[in-house]
PDB file of N, CA and C in Angstrom:
ATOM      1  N   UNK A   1     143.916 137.436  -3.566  1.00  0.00           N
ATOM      2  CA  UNK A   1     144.044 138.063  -2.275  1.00  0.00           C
ATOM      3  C   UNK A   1     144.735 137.106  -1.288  1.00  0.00           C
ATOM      4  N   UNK A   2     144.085 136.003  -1.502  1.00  0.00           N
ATOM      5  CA  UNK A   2     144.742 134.940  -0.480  1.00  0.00           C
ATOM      6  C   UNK A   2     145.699 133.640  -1.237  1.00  0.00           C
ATOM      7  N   UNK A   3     146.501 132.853  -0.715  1.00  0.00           N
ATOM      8  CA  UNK A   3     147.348 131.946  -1.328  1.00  0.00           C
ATOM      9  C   UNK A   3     146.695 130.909  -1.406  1.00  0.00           C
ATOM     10  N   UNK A   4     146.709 130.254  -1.874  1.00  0.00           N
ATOM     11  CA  UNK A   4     146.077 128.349  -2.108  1.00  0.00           C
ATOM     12  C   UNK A   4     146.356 128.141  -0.624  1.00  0.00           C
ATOM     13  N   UNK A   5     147.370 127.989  -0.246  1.00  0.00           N
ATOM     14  CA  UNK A   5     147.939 127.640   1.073  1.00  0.00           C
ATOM     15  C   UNK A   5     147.023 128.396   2.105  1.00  0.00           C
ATOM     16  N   UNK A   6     147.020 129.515   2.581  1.00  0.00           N
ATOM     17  CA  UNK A   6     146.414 130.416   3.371  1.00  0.00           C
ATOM     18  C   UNK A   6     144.946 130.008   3.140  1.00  0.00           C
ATOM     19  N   UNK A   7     144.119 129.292   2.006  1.00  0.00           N
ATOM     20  CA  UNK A   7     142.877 128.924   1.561  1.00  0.00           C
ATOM     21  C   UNK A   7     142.529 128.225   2.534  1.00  0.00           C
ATOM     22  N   UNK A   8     143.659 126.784   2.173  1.00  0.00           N
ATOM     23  CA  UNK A   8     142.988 125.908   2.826  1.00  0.00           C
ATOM     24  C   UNK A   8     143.399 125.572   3.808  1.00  0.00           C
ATOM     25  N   UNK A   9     144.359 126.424   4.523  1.00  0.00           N
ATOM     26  CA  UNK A   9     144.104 126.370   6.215  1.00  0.00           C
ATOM     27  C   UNK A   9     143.185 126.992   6.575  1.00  0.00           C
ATOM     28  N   UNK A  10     142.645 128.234   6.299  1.00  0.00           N
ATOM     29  CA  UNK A  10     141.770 128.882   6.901  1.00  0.00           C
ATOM     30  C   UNK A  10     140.652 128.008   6.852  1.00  0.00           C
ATOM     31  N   UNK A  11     140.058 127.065   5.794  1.00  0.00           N
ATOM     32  CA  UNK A  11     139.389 126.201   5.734  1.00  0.00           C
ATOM     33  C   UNK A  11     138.996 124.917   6.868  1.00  0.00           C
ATOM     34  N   UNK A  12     140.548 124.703   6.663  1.00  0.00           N
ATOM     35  CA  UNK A  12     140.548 123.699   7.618  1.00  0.00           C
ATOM     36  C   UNK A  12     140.644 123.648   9.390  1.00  0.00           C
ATOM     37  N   UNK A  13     141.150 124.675   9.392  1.00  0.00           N
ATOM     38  CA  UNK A  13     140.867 125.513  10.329  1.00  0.00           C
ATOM     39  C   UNK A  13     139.474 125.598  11.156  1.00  0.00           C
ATOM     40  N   UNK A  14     138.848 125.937  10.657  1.00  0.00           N
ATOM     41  CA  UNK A  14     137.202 126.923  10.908  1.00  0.00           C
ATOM     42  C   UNK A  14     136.632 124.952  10.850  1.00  0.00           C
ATOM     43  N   UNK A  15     137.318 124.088   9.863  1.00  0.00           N
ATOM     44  CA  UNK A  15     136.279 122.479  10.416  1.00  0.00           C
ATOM     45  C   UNK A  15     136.688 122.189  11.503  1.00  0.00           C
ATOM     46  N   UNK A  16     138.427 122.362  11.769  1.00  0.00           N
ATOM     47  CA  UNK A  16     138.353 121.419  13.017  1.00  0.00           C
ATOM     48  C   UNK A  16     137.829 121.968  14.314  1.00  0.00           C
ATOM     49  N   UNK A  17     137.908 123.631  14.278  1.00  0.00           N
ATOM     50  CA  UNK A  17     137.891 124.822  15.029  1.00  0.00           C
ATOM     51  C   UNK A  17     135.678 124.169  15.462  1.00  0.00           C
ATOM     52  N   UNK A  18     135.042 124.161  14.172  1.00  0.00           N
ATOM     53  CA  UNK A  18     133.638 123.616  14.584  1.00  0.00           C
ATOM     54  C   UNK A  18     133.782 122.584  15.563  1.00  0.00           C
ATOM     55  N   UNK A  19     134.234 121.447  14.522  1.00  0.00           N
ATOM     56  CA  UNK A  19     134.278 119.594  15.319  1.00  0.00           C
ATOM     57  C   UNK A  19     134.435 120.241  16.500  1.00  0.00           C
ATOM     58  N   UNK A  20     135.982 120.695  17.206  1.00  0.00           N
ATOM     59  CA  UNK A  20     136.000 121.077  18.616  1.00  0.00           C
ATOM     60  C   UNK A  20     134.984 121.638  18.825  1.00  0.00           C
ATOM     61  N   UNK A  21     134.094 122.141  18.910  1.00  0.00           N
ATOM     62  CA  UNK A  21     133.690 123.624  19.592  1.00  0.00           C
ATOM     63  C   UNK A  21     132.111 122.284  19.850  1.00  0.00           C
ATOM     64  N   UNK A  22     131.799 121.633  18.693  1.00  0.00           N
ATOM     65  CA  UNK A  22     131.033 120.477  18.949  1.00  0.00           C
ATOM     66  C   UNK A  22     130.682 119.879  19.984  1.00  0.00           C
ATOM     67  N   UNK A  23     132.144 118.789  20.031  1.00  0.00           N
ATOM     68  CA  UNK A  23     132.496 117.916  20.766  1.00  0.00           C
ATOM     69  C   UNK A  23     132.453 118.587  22.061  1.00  0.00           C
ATOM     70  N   UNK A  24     133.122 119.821  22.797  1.00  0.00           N
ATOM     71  CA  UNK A  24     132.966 120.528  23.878  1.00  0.00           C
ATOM     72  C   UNK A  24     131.817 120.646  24.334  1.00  0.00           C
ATOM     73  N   UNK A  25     130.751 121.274  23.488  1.00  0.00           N
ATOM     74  CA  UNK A  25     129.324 121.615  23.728  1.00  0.00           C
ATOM     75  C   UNK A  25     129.108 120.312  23.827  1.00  0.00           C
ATOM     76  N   UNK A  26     128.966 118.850  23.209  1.00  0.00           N
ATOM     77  CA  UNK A  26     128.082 118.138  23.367  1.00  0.00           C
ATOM     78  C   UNK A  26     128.549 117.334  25.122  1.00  0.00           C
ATOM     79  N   UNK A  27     129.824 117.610  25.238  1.00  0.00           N
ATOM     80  CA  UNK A  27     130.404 116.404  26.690  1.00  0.00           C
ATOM     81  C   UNK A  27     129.400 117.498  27.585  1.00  0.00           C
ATOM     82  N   UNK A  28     129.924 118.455  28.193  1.00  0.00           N
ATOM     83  CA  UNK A  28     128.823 119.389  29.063  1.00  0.00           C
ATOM     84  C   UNK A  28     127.308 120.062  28.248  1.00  0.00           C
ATOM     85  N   UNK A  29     126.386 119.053  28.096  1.00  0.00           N
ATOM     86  CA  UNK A  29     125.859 119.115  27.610  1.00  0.00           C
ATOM     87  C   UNK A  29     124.501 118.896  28.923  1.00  0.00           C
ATOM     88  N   UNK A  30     124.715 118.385  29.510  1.00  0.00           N
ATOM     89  CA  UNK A  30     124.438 117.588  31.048  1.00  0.00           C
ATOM     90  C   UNK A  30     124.396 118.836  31.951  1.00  0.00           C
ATOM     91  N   UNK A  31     125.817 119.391  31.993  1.00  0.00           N
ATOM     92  CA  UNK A  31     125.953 120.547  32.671  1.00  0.00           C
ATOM     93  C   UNK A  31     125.182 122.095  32.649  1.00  0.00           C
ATOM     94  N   UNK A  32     125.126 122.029  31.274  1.00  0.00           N
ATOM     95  CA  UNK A  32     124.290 123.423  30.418  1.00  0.00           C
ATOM     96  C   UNK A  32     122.462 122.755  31.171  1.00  0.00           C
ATOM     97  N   UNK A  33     122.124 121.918  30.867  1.00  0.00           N
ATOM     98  CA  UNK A  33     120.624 121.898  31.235  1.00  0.00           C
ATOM     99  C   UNK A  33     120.890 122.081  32.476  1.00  0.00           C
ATOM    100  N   UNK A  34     121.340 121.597  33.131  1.00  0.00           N
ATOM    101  CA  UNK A  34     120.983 122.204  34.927  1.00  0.00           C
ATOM    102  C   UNK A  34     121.513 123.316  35.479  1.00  0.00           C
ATOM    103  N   UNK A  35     122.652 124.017  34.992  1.00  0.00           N
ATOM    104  CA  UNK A  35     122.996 125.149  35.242  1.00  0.00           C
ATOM    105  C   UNK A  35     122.285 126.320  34.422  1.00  0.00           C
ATOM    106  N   UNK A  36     121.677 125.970  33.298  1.00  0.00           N
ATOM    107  CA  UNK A  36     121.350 126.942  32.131  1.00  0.00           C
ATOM    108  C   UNK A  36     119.460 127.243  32.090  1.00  0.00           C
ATOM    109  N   UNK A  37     118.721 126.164  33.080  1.00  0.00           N
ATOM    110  CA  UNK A  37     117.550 125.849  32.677  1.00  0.00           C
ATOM    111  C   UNK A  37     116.358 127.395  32.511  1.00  0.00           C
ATOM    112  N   UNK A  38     115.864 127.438  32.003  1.00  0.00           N
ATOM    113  CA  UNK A  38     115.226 128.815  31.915  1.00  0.00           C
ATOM    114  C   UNK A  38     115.904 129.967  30.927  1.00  0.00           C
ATOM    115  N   UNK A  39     117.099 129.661  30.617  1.00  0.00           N
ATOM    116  CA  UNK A  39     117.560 130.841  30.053  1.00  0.00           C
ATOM    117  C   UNK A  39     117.350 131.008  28.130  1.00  0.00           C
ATOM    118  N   UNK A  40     116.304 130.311  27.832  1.00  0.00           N
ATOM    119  CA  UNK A  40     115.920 130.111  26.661  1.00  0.00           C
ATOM    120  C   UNK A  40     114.637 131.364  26.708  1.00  0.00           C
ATOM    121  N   UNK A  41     114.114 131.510  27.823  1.00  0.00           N
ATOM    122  CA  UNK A  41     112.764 132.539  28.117  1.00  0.00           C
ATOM    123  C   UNK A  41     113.703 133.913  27.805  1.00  0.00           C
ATOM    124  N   UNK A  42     115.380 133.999  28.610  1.00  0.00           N
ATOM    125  CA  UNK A  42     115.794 135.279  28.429  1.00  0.00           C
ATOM    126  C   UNK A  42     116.248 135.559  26.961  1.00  0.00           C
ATOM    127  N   UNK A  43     116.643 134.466  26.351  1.00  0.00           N
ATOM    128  CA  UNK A  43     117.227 134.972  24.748  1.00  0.00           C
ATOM    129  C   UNK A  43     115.759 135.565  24.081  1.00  0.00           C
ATOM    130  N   UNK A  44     114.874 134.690  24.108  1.00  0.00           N
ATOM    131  CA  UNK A  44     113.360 134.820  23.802  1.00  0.00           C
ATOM    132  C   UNK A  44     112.902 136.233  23.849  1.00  0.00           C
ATOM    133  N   UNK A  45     113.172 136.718  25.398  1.00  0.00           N
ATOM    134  CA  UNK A  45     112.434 138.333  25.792  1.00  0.00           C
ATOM    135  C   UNK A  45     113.576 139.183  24.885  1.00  0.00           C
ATOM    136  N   UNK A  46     114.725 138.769  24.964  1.00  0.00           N
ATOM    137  CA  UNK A  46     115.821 139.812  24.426  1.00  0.00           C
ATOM    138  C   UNK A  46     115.438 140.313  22.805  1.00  0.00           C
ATOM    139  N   UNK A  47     115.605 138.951  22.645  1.00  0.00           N
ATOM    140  CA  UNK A  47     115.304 139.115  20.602  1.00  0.00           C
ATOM    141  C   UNK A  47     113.523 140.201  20.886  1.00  0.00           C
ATOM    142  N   UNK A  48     112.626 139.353  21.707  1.00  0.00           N
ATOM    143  CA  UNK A  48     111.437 140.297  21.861  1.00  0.00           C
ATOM    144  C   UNK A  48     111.740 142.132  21.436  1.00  0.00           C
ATOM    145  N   UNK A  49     112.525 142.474  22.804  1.00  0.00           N
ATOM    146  CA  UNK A  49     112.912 144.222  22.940  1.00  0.00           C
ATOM    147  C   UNK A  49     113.497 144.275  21.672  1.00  0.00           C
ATOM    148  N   UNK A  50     114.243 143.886  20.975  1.00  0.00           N
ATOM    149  CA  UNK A  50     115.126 144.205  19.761  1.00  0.00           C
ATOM    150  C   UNK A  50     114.118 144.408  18.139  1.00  0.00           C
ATOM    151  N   UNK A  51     113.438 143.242  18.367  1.00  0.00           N
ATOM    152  CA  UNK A  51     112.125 143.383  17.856  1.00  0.00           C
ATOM    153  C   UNK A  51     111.575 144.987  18.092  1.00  0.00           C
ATOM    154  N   UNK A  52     111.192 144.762  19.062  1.00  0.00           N
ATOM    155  CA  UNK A  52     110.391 145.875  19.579  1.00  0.00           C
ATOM    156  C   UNK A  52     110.585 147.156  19.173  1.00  0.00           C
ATOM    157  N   UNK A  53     112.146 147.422  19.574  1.00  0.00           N
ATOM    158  CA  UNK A  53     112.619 148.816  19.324  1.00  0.00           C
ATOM    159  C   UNK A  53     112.393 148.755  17.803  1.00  0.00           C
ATOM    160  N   UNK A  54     112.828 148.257  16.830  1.00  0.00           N
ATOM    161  CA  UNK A  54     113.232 148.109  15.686  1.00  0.00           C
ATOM    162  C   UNK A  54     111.691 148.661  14.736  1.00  0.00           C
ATOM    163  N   UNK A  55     110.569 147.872  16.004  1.00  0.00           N
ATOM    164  CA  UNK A  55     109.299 148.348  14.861  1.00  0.00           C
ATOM    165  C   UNK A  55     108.701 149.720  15.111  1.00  0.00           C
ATOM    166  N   UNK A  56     109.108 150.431  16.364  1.00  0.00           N
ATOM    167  CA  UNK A  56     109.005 151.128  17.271  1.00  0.00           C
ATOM    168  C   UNK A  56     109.767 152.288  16.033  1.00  0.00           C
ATOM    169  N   UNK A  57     111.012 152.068  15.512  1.00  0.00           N
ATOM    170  CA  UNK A  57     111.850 152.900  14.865  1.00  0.00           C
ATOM    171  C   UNK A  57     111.565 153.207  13.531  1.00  0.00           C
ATOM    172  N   UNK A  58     110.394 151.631  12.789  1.00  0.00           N
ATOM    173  CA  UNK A  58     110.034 152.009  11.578  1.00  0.00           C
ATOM    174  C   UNK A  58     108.642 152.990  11.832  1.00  0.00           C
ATOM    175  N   UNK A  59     108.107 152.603  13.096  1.00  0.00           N
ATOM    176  CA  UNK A  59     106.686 153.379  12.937  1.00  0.00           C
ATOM    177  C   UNK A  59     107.143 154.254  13.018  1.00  0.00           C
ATOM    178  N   UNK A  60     107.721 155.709  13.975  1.00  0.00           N
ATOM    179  CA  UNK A  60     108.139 157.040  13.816  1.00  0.00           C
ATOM    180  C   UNK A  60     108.792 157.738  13.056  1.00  0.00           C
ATOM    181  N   UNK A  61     109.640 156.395  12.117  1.00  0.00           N
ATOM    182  CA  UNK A  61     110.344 157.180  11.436  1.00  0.00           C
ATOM    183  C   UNK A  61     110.080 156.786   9.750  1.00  0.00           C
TER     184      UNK A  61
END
């Protein structure tokens, strides 16, 4: 489907594409805790409702 070539860029690609994405997250890393603080409670409640509905959908149905 794909070429040797097309392999291992896509490969290499998606490492350096991580490393960056890393290195970014880790310099404002400083920035995220004081702008971000609390928002670990909202991912928390979110996954909660998703939960929720989901058992909500096996009980009725």
């Amino acid at each position: 489907m794909f070429s040797n070539g097309q392999l291992i860029f896509g490969i290499l690609f998606a490492l350096v594409f991580a490393v960056l994405i890393f290195f970014a997250y880790k310099k404002d890393l400083n920035l995220h805790r004081k702008y971000y603080k609390g928002s670990l409670w909202v991912l928390v409640a979110f996954i909660g409702f998703i939960a929720m509905i989901a058992a909500i959908k096996f009980v009725f149905v």
